[in-house]
Protein backbone atom coordinates (compact mmCIF):
# COMPACT_ATOMS: atom_id res chain seq x y z
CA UNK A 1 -7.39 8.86 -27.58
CA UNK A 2 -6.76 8.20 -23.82
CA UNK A 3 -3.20 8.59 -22.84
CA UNK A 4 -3.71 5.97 -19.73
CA UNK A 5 -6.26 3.95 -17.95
CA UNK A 6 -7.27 5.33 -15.05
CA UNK A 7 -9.20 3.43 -12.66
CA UNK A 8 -11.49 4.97 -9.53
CA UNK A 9 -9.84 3.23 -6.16
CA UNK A 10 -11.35 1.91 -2.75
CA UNK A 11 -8.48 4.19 -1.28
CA UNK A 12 -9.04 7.83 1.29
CA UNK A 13 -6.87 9.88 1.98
CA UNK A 14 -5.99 11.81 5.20
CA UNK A 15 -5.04 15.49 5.84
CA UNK A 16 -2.61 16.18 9.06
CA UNK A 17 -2.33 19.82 9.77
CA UNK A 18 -1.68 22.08 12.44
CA UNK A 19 1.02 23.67 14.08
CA UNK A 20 2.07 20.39 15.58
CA UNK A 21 1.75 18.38 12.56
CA UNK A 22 4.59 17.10 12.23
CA UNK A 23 5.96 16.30 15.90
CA UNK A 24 2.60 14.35 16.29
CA UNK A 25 2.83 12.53 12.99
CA UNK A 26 6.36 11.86 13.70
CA UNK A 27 5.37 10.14 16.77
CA UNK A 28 2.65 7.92 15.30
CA UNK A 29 4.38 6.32 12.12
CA UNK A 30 7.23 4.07 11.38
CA UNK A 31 8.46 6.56 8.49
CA UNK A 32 11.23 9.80 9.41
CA UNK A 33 8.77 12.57 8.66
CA UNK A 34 11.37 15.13 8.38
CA UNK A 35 12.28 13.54 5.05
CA UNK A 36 8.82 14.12 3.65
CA UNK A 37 8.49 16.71 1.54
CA UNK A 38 6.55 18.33 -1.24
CA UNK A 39 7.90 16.79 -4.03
CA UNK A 40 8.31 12.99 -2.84
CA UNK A 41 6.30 10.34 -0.93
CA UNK A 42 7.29 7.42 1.27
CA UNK A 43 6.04 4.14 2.28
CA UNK A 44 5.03 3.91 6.38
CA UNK A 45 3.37 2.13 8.79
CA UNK A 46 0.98 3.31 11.39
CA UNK A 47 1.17 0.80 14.19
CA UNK A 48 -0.80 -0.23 17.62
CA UNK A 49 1.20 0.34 20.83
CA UNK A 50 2.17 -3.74 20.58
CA UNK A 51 3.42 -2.70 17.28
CA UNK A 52 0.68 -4.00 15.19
CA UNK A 53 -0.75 -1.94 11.98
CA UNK A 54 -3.03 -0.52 11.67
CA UNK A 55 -2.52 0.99 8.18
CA UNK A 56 0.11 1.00 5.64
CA UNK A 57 0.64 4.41 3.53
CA UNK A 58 1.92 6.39 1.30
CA UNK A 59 2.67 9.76 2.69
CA UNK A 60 3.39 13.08 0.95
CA UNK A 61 2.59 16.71 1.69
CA UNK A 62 0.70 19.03 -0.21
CA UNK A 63 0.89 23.19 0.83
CA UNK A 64 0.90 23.22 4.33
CA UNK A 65 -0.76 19.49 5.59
CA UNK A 66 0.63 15.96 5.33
CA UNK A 67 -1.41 13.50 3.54
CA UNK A 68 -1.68 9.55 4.16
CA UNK A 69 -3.20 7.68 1.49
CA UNK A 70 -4.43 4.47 1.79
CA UNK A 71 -6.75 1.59 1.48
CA UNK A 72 -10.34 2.90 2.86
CA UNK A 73 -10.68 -0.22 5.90
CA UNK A 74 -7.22 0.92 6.68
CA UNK A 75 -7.37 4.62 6.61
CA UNK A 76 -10.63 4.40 8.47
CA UNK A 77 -8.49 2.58 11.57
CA UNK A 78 -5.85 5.14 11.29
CA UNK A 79 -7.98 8.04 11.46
CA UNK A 80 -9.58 6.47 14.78
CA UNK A 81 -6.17 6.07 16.14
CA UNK A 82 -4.75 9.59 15.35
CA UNK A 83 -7.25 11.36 16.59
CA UNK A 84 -7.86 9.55 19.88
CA UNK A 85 -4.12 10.78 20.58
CA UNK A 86 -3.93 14.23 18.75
CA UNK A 87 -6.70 15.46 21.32
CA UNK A 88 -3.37 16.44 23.16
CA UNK A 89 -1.74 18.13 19.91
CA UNK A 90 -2.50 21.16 18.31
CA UNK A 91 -3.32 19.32 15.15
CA UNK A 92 -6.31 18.74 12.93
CA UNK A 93 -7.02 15.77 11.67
CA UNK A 94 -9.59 14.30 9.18
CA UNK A 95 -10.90 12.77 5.45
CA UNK A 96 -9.65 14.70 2.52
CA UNK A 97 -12.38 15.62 0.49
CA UNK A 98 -10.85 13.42 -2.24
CA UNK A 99 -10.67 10.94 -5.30
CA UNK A 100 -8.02 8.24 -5.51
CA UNK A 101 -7.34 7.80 -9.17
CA UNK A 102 -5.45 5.14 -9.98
CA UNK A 103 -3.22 5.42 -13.82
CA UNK A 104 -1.43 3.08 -15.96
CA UNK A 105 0.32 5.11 -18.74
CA UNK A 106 1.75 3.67 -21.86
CA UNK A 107 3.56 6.81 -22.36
CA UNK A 108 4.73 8.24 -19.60
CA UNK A 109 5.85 11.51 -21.33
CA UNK A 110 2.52 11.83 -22.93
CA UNK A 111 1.13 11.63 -19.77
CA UNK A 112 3.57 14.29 -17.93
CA UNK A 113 2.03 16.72 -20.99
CA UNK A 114 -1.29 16.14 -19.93
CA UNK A 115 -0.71 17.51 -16.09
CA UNK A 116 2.56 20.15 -17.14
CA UNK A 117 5.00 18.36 -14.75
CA UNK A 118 8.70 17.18 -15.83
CA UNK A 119 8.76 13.42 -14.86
CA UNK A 120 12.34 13.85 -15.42
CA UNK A 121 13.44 15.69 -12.11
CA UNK A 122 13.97 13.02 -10.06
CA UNK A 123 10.72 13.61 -7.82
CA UNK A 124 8.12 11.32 -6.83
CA UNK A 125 5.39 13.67 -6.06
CA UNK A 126 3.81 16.68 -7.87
CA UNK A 127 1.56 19.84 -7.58
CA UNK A 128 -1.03 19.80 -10.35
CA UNK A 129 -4.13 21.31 -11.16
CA UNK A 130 -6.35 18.29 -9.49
CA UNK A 131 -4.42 18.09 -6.88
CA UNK A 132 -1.22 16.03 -6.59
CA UNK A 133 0.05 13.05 -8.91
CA UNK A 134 2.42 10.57 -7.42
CA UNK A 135 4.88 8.54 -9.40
CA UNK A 136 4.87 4.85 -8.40
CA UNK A 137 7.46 3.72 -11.55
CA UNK A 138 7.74 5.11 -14.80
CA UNK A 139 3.98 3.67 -15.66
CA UNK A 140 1.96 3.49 -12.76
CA UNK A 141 0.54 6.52 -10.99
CA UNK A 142 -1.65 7.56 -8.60
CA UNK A 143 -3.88 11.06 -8.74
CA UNK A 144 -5.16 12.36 -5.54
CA UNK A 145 -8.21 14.34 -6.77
CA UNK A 146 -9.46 16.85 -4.75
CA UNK A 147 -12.91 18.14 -4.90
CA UNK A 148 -13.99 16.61 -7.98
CA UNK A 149 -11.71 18.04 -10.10
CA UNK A 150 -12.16 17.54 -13.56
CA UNK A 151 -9.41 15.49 -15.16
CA UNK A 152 -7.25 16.02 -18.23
CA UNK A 153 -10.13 14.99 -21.30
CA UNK A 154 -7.37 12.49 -22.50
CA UNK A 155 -8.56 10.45 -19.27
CA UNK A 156 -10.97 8.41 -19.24
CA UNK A 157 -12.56 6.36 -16.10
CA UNK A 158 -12.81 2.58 -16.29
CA UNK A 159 -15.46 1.07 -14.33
CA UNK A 160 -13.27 -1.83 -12.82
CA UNK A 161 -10.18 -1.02 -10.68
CA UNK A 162 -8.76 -4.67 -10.99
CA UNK A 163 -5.94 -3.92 -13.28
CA UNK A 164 -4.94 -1.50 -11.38
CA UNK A 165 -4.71 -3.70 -8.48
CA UNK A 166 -3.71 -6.60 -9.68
CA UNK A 167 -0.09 -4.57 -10.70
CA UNK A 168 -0.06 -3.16 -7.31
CA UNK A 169 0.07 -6.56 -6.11
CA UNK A 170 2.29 -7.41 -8.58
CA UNK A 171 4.53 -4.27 -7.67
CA UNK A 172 4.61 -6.47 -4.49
CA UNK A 173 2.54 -3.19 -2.51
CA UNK A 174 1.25 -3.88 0.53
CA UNK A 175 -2.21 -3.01 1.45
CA UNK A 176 -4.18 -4.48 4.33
CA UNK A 177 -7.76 -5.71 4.50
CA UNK A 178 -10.31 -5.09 7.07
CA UNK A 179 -10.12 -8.71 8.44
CA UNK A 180 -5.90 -8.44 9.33
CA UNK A 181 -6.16 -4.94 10.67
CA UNK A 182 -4.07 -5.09 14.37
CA UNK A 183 -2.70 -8.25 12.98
CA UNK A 184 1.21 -8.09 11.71
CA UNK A 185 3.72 -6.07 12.47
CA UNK A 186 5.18 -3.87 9.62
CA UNK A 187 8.35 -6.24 8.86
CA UNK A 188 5.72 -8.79 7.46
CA UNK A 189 4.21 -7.04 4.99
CA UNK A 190 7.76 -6.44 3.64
CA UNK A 191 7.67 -2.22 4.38
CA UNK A 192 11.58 -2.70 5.47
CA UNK A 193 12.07 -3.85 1.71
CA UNK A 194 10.27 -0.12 0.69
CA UNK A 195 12.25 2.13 2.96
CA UNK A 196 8.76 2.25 4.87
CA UNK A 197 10.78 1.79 8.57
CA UNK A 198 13.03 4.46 9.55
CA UNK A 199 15.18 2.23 12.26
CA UNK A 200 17.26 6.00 13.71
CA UNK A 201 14.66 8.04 14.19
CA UNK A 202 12.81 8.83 17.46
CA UNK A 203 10.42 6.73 19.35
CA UNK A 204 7.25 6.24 18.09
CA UNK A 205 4.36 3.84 19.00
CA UNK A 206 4.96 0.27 18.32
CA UNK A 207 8.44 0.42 17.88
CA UNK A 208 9.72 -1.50 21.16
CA UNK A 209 8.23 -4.65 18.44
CA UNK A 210 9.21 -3.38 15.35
CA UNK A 211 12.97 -2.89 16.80
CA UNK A 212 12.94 -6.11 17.97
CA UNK A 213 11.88 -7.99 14.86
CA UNK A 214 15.18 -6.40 13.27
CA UNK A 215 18.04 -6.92 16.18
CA UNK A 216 16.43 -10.05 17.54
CA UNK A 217 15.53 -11.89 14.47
CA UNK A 218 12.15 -12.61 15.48
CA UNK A 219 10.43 -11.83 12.64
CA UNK A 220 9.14 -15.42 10.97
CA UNK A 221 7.02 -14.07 8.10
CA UNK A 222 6.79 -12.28 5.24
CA UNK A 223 4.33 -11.09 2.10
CA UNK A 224 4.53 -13.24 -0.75
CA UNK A 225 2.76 -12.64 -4.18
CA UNK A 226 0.40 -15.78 -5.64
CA UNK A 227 -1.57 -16.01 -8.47
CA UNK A 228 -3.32 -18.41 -10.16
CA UNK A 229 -5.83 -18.99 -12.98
CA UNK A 230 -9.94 -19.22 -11.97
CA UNK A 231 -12.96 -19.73 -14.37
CA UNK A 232 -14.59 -17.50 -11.64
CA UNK A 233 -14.39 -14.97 -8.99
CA UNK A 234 -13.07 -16.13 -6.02
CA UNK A 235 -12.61 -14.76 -2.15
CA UNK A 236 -10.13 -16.58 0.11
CA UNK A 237 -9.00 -16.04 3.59
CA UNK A 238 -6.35 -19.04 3.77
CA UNK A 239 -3.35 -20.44 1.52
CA UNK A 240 -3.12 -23.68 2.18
CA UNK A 241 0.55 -25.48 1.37
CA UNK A 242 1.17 -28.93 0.50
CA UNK A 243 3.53 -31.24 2.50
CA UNK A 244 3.52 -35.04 0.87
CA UNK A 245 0.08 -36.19 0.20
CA UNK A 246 -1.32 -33.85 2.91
CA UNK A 247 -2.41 -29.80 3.28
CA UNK A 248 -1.82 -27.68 5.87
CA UNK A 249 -2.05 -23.91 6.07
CA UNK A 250 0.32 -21.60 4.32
CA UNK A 251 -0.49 -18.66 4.55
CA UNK A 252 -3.47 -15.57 4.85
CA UNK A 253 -4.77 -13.32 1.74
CA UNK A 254 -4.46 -9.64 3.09
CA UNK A 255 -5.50 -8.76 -0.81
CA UNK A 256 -6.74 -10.40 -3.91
CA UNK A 257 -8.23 -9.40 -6.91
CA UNK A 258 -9.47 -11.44 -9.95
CA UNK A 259 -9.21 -9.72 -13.94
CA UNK A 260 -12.13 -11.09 -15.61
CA UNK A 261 -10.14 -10.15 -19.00
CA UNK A 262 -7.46 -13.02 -18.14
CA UNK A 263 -9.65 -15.23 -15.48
CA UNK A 264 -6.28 -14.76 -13.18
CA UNK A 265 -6.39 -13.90 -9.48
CA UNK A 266 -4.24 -12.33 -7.76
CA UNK A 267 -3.01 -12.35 -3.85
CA UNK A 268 -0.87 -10.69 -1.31
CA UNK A 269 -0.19 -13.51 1.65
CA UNK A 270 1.39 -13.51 4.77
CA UNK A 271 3.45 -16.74 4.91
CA UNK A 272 6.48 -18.23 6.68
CA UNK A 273 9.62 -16.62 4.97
CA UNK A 274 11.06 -19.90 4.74
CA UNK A 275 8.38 -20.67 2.28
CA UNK A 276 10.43 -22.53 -0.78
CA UNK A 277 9.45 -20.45 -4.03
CA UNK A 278 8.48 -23.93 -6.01
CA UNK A 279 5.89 -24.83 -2.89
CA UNK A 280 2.46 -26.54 -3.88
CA UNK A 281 -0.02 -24.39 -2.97
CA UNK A 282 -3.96 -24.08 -3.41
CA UNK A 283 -7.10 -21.52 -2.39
CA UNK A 284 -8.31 -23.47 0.84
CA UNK A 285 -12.09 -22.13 0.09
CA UNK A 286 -11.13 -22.96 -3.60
CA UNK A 287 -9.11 -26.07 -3.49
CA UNK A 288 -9.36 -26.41 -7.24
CA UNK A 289 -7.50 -23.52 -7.70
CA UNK A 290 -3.53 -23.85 -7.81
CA UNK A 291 -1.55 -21.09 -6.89
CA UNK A 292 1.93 -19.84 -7.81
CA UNK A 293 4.36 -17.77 -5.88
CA UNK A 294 5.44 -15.00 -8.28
CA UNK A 295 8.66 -13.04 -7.80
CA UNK A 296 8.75 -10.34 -5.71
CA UNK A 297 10.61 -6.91 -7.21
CA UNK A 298 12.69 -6.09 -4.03
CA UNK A 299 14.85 -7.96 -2.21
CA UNK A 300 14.19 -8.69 1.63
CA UNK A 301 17.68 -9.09 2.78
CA UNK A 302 18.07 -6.88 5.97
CA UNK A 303 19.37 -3.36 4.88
């Protein structure tokens, strides 16, 4: 009997290591790296000098390296980025050889059996025999599987990862695709609202911008969660809003899925954060398809 789902993710993972590892790192990201350690992760954002991302992450460590985990287009610009800079740092910097499992438990203790960790500590992170397992709430987890590690026999692959991300978006998680890349600026994909933005630490590139969008109030947008029900797979780029009896653009899709289980899709946009929560909205490629702004599960009053 399988103790969760587990679902095979379009996510990579990078390794940071080196003697200056974590001067260099702390330089590059939006997060305080000093309060990473081995047995938590944090949200951050990795951002162009004009303060535009270029990846958003989860970061951890694991022995002696930092890890960044995130969505393959995105990792893919961050790697670029870091190691165009970390030329001048004595730091190494590449692809973990590595799996990104995502799990759904419906027993979370059951689960905590199957890898000999006590969910109960407090920690977000943990050492186990894969690799390291990090606790996103008390069902959703994500295994970073090194090597090809076999897993625990009560797990069992399933072939589609939309589940999986369909409660990430539901989580309200942001992740980035290809097409918005060097697009927003971390305050609009709502990483304030996950402790992602570390607002005393040090400088670090992009955050002239990011600063600004926090003391100057010029930050106009925000992620919103839609869904909406679809006979069939769809793909958007646009949200398009209703005002009276005409349509105008709402918003972009930075991530969808669609469950074929429950013909529902599901979308992260970037919309004005004015946006009423009872607005009329549709799929511009899909104008059949209404959409429904869903509640988000943080709260994005300034902290």
């Amino acid at each position: 009997m399988s103790i969760a789902r587990a679902y095979a993710l379009p996510f990579k993972v990078i390794r940071i290591s080196g003697q200056d590892k974590l001067s260099y790192l702390h330089g590059q990201v939006t997060q305080d790296i000093n309060l990473i350690k081995e047995n938590n992760f944090m949200w951050s954002g990795h951002c162009s000098p004009k303060g535009k991302l270029w990846s958003v992450s989860r970061l951890t460590r694991l022995q002696d390296e930092y890890l960044m985990i995130a969505s393959s287009a995105e990792a893919e610009a961050s790697l670029r980025e870091l190691k165009k800079y970390g030329v001048f740092a004595k730091v190494d910097i590449d692809f973990a050889d590595c799996d990104v499992i995502g799990l759904i438990a419906e027993d979370a203790s059951t689960l905590a059996a199957a890898f000999n960790i006590e969910l109960n500590s407090g920690a977000t992170a943990f050492d186990v025999a894969q690799g390291k397992l990090l606790k996103l709430n008390d069902s959703r987890f994500l295994l970073l599987n090194f090597g090809g590690a076999n897993l625990p026999n009560e797990i069992v692959l399933e072939a589609n990862p939309a589940p999986f991300i369909a409660s990430s978006i539901l989580a309200g998680e942001p992740a980035i695709d290809a097409d918005h890349i060097d697009e927003f600026v971390p305050q609009m994909v709502n990483l304030q609202a996950l402790d992602g933005i570390s607002f005393k630490k040090g400088c670090y590139t992009g955050q002239e911008t990011v600063a600004r969008m926090r003391y100057l109030g010029k930050n106009k947008r925000a992620m919103y969660i839609v869904s909406g029900t679809t006979a069939e797979r769809i793909e958007e780029t646009d949200i398009e809003l209703q005002i009276e009896d005409n349509w105008r653009r709402g918003g972009k899709v930075i991530q969808q899925t669609f469950d074929t289980d429950t013909n529902l899709y599901y979308a992260l946009a970037i919309m004005p954060n004015d946006t009423p929560h009872d607005a009329v909205l549709r799929a511009k490629n899909s104008p059949e398809v209404s959409l429904t702004i869903q509640p988000l599960p943080y709260s994005l009053e300034d902290n």
